[in-house]
Protein backbone atom coordinates (compact mmCIF):
# COMPACT_ATOMS: atom_id res chain seq x y z
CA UNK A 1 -12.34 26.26 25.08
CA UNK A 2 -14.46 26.17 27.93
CA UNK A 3 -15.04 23.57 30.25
CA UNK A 4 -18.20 21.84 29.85
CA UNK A 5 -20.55 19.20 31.66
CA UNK A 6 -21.47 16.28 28.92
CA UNK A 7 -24.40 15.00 29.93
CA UNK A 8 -25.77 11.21 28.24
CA UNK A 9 -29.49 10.89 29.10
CA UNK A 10 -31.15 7.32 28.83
CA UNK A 11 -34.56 6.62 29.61
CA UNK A 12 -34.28 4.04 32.20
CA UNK A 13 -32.04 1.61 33.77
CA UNK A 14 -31.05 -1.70 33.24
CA UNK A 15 -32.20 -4.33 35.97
CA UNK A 16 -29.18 -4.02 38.42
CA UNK A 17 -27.23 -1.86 35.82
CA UNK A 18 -26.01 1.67 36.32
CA UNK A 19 -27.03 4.19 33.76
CA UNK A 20 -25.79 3.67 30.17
CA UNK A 21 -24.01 0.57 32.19
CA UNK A 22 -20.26 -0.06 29.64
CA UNK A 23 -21.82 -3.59 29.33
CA UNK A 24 -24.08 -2.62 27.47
CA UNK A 25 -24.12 -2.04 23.65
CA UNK A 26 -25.44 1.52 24.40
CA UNK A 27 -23.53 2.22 26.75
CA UNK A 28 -20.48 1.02 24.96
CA UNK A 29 -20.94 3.23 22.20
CA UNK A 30 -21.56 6.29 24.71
CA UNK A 31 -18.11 5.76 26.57
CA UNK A 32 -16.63 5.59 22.81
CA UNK A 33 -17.92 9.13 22.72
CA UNK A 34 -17.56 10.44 26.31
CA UNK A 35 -13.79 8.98 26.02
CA UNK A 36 -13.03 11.82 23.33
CA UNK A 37 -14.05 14.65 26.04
CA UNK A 38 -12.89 13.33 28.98
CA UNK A 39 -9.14 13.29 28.14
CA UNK A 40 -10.00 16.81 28.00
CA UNK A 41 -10.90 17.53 31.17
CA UNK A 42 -14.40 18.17 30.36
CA UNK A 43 -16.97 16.06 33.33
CA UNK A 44 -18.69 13.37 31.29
CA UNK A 45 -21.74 11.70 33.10
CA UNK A 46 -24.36 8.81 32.31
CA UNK A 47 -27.62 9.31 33.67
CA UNK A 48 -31.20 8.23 32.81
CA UNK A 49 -34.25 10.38 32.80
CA UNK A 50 -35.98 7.53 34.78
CA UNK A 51 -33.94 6.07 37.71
CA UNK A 52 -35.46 3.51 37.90
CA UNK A 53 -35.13 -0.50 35.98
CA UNK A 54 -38.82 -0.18 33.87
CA UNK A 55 -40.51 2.52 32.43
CA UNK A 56 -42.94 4.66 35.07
CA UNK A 57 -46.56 3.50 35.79
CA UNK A 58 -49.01 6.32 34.98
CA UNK A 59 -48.50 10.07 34.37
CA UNK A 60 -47.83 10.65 37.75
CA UNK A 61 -45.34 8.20 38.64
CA UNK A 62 -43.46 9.87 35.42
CA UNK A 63 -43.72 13.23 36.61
CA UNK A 64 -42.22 12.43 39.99
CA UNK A 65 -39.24 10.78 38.27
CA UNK A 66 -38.58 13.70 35.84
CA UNK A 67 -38.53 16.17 38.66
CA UNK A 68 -36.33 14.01 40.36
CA UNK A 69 -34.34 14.02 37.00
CA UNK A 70 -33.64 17.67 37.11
CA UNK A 71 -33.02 17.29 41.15
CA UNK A 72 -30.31 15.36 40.86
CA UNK A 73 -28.50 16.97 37.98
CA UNK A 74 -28.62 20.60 38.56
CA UNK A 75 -27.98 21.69 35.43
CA UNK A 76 -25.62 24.49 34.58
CA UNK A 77 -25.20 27.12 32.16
CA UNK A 78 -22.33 25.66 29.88
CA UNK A 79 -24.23 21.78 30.41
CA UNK A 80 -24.49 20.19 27.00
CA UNK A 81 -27.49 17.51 27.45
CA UNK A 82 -27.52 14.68 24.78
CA UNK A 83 -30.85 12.95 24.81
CA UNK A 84 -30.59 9.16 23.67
CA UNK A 85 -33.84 8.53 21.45
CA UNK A 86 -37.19 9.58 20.63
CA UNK A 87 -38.65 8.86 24.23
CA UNK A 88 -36.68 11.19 26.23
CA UNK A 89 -36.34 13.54 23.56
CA UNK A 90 -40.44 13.80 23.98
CA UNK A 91 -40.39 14.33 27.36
CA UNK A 92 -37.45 16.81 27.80
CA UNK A 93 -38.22 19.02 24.30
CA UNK A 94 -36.50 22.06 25.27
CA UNK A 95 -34.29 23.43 28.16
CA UNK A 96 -33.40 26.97 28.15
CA UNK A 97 -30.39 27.15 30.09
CA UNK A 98 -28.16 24.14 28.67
CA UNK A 99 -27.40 23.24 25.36
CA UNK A 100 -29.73 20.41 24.45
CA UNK A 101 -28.45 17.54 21.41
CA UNK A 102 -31.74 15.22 20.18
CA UNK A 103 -29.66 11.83 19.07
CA UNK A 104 -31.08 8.48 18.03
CA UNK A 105 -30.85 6.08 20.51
CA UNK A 106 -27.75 4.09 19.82
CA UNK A 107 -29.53 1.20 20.24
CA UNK A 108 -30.25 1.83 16.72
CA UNK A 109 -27.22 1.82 14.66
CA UNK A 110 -26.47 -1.59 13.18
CA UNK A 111 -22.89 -2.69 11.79
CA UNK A 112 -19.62 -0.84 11.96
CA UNK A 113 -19.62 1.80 9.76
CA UNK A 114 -22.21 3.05 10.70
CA UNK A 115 -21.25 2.83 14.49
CA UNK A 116 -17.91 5.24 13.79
CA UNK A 117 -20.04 7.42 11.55
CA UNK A 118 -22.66 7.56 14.16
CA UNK A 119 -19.76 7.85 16.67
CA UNK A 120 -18.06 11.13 14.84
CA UNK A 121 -21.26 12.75 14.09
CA UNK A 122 -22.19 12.62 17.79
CA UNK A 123 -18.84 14.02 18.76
CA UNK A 124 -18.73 16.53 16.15
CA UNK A 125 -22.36 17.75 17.49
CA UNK A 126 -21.14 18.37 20.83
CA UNK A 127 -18.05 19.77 19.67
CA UNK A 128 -20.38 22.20 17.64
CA UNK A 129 -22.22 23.04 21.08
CA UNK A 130 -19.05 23.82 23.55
CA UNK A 131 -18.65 27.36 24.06
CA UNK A 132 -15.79 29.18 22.98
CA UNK A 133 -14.26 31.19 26.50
């Protein structure tokens, strides 16, 4: 199987948090994830689609941050992109040149079985997306 770039997208940091920060409960439940790929080699990185601690001021401000989304990633053919909720899904609804995954935000999943459930489908997804050669 091919190599691939996993890529978690969040919408915006935590105040003086990294993206999708392991103390969180999101981003707890992403390295659960991210651990199943990584012991294969395959580059796992957290990232939010606003690098910033609050959501963007204005249309404008937003724009400027999404282009600086895509400037800092440089996304490449065999990227698999897996957009945490509804609000980044909206603003990133289609990328032709990576493999895009629309998740709920994990945020959202209460309880443990449905964090493992939640857990396997996600992994299963990306699994479904890596490319064969």
């Amino acid at each position: 199987m091919r190599k691939s770039r996993i890529i978690f997208v969040g919408i915006h940091n935590k105040a003086g948090k990294e993206p999708l920060c392991s103390s969180t409960k999101t981003g707890k439940i992403v390295d659960e994830i991210a651990e199943q790929f990584a012991i294969n080699d395959h580059e796992v990185v957290k990232t939010n689609l606003y690098n910033i601690d609050s959501m963007p001021e204005g249309a404008t401000h937003a724009a400027i941050l999404v282009a600086d989304f895509f400037y800092r990633n440089k996304f490449a053919e065999n990227d698999i992109v897996v957009l945490l909720g509804k609000d980044v899904q909206t603003v990133i609804p289609v990328m032709h040149t990576v493999s895009l995954l629309k998740l709920n935000h994990p945020s959202s999943v209460f309880g443990t079985e449905k964090r493992q459930a939640y857990i396997q489908q996600a992994i299963q997804s990306i699994n479904d997306r890596m490319l064969p050669y």
